[in-house]
C-alpha atoms as a PDB file:
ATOM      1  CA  UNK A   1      98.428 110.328 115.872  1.00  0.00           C
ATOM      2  CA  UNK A   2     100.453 107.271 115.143  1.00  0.00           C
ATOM      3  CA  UNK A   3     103.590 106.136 117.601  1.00  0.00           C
ATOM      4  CA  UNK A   4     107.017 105.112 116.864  1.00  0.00           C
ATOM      5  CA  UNK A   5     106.492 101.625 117.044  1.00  0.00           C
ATOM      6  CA  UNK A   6     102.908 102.140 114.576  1.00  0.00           C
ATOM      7  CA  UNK A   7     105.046 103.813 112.180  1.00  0.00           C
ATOM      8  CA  UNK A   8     107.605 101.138 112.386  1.00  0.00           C
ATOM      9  CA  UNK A   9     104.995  98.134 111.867  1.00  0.00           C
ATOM     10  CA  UNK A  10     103.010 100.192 109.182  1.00  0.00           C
ATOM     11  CA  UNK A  11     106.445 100.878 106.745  1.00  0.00           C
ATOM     12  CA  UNK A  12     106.744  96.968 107.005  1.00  0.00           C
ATOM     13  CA  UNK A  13     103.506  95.979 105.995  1.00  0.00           C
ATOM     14  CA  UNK A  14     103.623  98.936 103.087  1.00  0.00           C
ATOM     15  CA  UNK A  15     106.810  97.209 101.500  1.00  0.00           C
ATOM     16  CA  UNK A  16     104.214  94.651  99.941  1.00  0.00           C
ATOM     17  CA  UNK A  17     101.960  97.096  98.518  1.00  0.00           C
ATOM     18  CA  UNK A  18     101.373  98.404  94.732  1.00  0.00           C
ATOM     19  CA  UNK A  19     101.979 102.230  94.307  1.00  0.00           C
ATOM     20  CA  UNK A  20      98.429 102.955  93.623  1.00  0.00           C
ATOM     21  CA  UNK A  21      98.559 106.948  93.319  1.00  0.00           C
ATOM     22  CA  UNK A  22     100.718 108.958  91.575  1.00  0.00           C
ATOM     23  CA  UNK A  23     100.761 112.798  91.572  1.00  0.00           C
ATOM     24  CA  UNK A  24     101.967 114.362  88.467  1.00  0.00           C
ATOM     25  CA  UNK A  25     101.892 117.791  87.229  1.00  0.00           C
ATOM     26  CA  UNK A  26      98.701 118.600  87.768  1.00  0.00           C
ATOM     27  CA  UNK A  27      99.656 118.335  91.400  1.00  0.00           C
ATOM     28  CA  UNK A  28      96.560 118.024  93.433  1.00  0.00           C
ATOM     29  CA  UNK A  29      93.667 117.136  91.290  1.00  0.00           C
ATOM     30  CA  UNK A  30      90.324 115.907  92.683  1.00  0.00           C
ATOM     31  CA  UNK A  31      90.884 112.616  91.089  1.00  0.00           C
ATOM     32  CA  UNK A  32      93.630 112.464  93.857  1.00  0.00           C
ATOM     33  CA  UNK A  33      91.491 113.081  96.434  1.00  0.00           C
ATOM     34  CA  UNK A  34      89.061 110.614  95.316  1.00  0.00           C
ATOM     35  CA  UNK A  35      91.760 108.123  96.837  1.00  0.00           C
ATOM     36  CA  UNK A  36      89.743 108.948  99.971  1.00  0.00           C
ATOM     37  CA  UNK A  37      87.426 105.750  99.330  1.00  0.00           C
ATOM     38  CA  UNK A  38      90.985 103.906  98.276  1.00  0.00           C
ATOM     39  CA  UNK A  39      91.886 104.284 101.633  1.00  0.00           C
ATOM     40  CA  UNK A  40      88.380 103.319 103.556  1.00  0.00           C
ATOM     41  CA  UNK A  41      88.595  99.866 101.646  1.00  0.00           C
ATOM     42  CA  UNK A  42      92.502  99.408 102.090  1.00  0.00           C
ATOM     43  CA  UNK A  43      93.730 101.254 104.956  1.00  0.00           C
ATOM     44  CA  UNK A  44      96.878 101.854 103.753  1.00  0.00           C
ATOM     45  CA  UNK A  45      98.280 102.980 100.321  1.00  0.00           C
ATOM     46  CA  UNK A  46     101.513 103.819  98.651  1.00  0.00           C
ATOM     47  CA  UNK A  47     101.915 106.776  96.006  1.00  0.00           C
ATOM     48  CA  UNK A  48     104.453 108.291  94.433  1.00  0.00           C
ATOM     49  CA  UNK A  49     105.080 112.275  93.278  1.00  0.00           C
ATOM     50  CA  UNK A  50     106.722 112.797  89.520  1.00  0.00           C
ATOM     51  CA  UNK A  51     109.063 114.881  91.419  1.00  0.00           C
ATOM     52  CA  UNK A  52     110.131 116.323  87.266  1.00  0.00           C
ATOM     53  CA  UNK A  53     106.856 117.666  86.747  1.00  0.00           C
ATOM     54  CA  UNK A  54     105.003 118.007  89.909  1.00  0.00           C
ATOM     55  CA  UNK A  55     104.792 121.438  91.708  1.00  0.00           C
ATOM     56  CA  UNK A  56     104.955 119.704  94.787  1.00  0.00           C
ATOM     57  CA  UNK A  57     107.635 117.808  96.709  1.00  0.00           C
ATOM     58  CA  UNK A  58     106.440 114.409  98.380  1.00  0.00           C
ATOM     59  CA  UNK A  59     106.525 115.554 101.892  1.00  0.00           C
ATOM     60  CA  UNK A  60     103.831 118.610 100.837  1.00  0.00           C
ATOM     61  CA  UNK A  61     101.847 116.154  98.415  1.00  0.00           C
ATOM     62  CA  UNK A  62     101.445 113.678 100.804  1.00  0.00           C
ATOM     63  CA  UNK A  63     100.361 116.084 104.152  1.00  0.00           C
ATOM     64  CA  UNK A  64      97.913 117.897 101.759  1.00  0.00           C
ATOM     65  CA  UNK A  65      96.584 114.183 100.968  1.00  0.00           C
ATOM     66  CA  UNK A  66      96.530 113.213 104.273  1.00  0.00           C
ATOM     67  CA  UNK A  67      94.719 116.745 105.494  1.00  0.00           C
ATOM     68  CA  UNK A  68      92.285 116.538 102.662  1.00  0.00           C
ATOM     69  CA  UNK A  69      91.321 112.763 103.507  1.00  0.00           C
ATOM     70  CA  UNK A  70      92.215 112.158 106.933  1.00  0.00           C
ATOM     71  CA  UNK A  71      94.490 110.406 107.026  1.00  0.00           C
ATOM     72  CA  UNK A  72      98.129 109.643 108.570  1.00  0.00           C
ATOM     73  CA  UNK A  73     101.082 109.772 106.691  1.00  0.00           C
ATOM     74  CA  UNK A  74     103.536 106.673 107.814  1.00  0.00           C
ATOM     75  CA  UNK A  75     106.587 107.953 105.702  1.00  0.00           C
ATOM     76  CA  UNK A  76     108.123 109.660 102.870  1.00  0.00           C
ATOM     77  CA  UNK A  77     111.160 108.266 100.891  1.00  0.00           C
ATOM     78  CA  UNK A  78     112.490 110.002  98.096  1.00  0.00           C
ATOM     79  CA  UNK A  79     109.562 110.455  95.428  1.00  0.00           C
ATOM     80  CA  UNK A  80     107.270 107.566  97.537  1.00  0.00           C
ATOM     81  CA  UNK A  81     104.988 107.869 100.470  1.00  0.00           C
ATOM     82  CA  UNK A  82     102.630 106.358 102.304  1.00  0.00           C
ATOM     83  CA  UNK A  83      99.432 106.889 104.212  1.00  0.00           C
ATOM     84  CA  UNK A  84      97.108 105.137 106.722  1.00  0.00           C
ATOM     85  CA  UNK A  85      93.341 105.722 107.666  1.00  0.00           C
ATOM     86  CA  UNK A  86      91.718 103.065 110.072  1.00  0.00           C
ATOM     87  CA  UNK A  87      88.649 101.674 108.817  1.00  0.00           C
ATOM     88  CA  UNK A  88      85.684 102.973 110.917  1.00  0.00           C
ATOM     89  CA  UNK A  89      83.599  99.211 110.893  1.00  0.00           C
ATOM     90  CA  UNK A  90      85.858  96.154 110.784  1.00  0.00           C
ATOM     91  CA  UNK A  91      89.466  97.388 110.524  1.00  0.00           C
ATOM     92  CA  UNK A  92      91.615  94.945 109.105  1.00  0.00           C
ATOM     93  CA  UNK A  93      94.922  96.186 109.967  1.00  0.00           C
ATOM     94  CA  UNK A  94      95.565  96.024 114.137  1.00  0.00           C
ATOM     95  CA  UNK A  95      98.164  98.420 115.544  1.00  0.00           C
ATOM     96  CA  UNK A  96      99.994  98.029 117.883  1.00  0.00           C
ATOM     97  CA  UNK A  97      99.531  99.810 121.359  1.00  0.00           C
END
């Protein structure tokens, strides 16, 4: 469970990141879920919900993503959001406490 002040420092360093995933609609394939070795090697990734054909809105894409991989998500805005999973050996990003 991430704080406030996580959150906070997490959207900042998110605002330089690609979107890398991008639900469409197909909604949740497996190829989506595949992002879960996306995340191990990045931590954190942005994706983004073709809210004209998706069956899903962002919020429900991105808390089945983050269920499904285990991850955290950081935000949702609009058609974007974005998730965090801690790297289990050498974590590059540091939270703060």
């Amino acid at each position: 469970m991430l704080t406030s002040k996580q959150r906070a420092y997490l959207r900042s360093l998110a605002v330089n990141e690609d979107t890398i995933l991008m639900v469409g609609k197909s909604g949740m394939s497996p190829e989506v879920i595949k992002q879960r070795t996306t995340l191990e090697k990045r931590e954190l990734i942005k994706g983004r919900v073709l809210v004209e054909t998706s069956p899903l809105s962002p919020r429900e894409a991105a808390e089945d993503i983050a269920r499904q991989t285990g991850s955290d998500v950081v935000q949702v805005i609009g058609s974007k959001f974005v998730l965090y999973r801690k790297k289990k050996k050498d974590p590059k990003i540091v939270l703060p406490r």
